[in-house]
C-alpha atoms as a PDB file:
ATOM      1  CA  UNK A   1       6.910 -18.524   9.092  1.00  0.00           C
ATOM      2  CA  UNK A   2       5.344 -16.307   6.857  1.00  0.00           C
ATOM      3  CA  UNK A   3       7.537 -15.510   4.032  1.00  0.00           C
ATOM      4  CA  UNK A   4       8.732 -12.072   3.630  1.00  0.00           C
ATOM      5  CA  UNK A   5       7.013 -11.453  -0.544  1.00  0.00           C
ATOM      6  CA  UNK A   6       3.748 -11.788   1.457  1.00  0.00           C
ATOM      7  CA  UNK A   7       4.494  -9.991   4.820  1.00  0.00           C
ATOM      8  CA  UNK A   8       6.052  -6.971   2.601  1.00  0.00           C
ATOM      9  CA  UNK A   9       3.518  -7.128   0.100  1.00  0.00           C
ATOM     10  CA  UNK A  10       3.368  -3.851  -0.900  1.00  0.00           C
ATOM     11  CA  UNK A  11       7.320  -2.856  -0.161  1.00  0.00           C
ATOM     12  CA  UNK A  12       8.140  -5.967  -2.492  1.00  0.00           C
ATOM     13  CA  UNK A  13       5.992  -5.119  -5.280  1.00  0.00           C
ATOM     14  CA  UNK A  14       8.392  -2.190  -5.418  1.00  0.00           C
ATOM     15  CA  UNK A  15      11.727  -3.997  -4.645  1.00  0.00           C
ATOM     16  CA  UNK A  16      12.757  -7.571  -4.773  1.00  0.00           C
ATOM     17  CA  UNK A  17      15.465  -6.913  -2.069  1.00  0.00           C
ATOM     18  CA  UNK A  18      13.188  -5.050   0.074  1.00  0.00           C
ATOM     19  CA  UNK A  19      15.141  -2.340  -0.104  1.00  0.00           C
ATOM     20  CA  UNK A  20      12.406   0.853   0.678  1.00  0.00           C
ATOM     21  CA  UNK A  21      15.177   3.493  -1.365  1.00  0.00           C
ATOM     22  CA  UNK A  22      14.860   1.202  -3.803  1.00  0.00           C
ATOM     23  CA  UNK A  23      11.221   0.770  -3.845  1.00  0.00           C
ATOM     24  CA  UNK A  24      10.852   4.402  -3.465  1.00  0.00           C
ATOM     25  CA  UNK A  25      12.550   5.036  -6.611  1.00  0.00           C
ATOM     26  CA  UNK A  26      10.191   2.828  -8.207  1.00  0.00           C
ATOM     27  CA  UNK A  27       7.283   3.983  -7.182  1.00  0.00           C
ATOM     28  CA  UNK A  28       8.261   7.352  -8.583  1.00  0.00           C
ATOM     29  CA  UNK A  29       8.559   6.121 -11.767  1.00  0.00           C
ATOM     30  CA  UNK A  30       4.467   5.640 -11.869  1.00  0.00           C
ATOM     31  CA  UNK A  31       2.322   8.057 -13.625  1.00  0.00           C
ATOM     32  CA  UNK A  32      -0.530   7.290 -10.659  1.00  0.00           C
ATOM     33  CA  UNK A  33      -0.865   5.417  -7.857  1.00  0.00           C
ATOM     34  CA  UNK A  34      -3.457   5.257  -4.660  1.00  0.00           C
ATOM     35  CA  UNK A  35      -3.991   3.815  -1.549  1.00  0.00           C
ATOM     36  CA  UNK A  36      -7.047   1.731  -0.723  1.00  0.00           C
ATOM     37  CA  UNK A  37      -7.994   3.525   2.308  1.00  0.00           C
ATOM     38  CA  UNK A  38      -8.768   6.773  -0.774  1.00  0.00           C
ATOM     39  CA  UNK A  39     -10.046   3.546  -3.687  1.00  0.00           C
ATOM     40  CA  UNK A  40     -12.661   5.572  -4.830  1.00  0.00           C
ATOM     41  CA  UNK A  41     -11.025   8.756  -4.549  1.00  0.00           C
ATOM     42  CA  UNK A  42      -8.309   7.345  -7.251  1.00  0.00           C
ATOM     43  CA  UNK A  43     -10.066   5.713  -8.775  1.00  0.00           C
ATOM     44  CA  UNK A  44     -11.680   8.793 -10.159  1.00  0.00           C
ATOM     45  CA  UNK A  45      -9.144  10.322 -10.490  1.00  0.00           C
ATOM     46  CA  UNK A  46      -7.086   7.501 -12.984  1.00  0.00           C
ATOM     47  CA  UNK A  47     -10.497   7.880 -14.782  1.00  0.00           C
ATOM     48  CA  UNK A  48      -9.634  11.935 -15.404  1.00  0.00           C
ATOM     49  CA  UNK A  49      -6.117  11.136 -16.344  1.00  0.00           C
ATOM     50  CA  UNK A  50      -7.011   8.236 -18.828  1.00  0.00           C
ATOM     51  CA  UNK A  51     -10.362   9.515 -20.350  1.00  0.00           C
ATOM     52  CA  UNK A  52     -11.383   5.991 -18.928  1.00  0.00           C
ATOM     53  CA  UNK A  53     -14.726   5.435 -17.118  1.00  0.00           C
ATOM     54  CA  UNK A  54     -13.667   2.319 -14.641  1.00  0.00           C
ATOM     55  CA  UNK A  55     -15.896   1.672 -11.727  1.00  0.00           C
ATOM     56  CA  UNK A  56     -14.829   1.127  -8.583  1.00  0.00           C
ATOM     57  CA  UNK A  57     -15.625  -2.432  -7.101  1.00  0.00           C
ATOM     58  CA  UNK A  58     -14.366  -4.203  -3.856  1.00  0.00           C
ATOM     59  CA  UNK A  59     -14.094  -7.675  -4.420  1.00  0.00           C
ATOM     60  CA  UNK A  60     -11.311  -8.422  -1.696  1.00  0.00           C
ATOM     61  CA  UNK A  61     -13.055  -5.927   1.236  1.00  0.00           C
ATOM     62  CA  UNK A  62     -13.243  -8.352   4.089  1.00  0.00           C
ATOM     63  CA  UNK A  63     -16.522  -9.089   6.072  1.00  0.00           C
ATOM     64  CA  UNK A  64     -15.039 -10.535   8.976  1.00  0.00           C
ATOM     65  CA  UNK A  65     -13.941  -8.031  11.252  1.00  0.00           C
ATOM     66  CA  UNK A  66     -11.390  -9.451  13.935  1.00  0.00           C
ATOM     67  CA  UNK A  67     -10.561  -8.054  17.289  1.00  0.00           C
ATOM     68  CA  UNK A  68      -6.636  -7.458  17.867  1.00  0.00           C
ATOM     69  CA  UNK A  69      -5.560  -6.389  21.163  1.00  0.00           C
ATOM     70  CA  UNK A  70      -3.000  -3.471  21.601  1.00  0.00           C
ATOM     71  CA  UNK A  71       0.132  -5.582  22.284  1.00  0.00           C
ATOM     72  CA  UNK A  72      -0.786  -8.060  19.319  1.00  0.00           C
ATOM     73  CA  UNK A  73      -1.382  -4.940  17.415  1.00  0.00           C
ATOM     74  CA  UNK A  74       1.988  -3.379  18.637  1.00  0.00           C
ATOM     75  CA  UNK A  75       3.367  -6.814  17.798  1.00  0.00           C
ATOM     76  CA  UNK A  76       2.291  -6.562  14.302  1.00  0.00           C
ATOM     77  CA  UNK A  77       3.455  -3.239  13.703  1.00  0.00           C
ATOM     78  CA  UNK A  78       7.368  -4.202  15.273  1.00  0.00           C
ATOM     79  CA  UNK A  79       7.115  -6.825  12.782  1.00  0.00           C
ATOM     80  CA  UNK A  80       5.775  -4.574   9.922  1.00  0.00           C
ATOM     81  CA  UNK A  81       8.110  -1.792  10.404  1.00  0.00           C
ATOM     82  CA  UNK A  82       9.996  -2.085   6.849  1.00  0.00           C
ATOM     83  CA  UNK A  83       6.128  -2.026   4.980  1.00  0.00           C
ATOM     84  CA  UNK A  84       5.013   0.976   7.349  1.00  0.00           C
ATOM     85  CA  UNK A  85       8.133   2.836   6.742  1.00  0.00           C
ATOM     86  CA  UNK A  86       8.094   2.398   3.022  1.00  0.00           C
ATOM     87  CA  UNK A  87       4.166   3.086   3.215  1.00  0.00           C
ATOM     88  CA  UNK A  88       4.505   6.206   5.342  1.00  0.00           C
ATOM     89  CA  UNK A  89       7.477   7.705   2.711  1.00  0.00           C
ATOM     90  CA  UNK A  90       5.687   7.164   0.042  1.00  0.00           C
ATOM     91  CA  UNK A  91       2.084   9.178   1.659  1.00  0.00           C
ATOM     92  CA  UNK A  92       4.599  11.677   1.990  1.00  0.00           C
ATOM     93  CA  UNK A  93       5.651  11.990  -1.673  1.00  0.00           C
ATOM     94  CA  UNK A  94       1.734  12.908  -2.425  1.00  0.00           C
ATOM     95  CA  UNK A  95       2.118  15.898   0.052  1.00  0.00           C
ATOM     96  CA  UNK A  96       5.327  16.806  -1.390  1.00  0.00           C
END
């Protein structure tokens, strides 16, 4: 069993309860945040904010590419639902 700090990664970074109100409210509280799929994107942008001049770099960008069928991909996503839900709320906060 995979323990649920590394199966809700990013929803308990946010909240130690997994509670996605909770980690909502958290994540609120930043001055900046991005999501990997836009790295360089805010990257750039942090850079703006800060005067900085970091430089985006990929060290953890996986070579492997595995194939996932649809009903182990479906599987993964039942089992995901709390991280997608509190993933999906917060993509909506940038378009709010």
């Amino acid at each position: 069993k995979i323990p649920e700090e590394h199966m809700f990664n990013q929803l308990y970074m946010f909240s130690k309860s997994l509670e996605i109100d909770e980690a909502i409210y958290n994540v609120k509280k930043l001055s900046h945040y991005f999501f990997t799929d836009q790295f360089n994107k805010g990257v750039d942008e942090l850079n703006r904010k800060t005067s900085l001049n970091l430089v985006p770099i990929h060290v953890r960008r996986a070579k492997h590419q595995s194939q996932i069928s649809e009903d182990e991909l479906d599987r993964l996503r039942e089992m995901l639902e709390k991280e997608y839900k509190f993933l999906d709320s917060i993509r909506k906060l940038e378009h709010a």
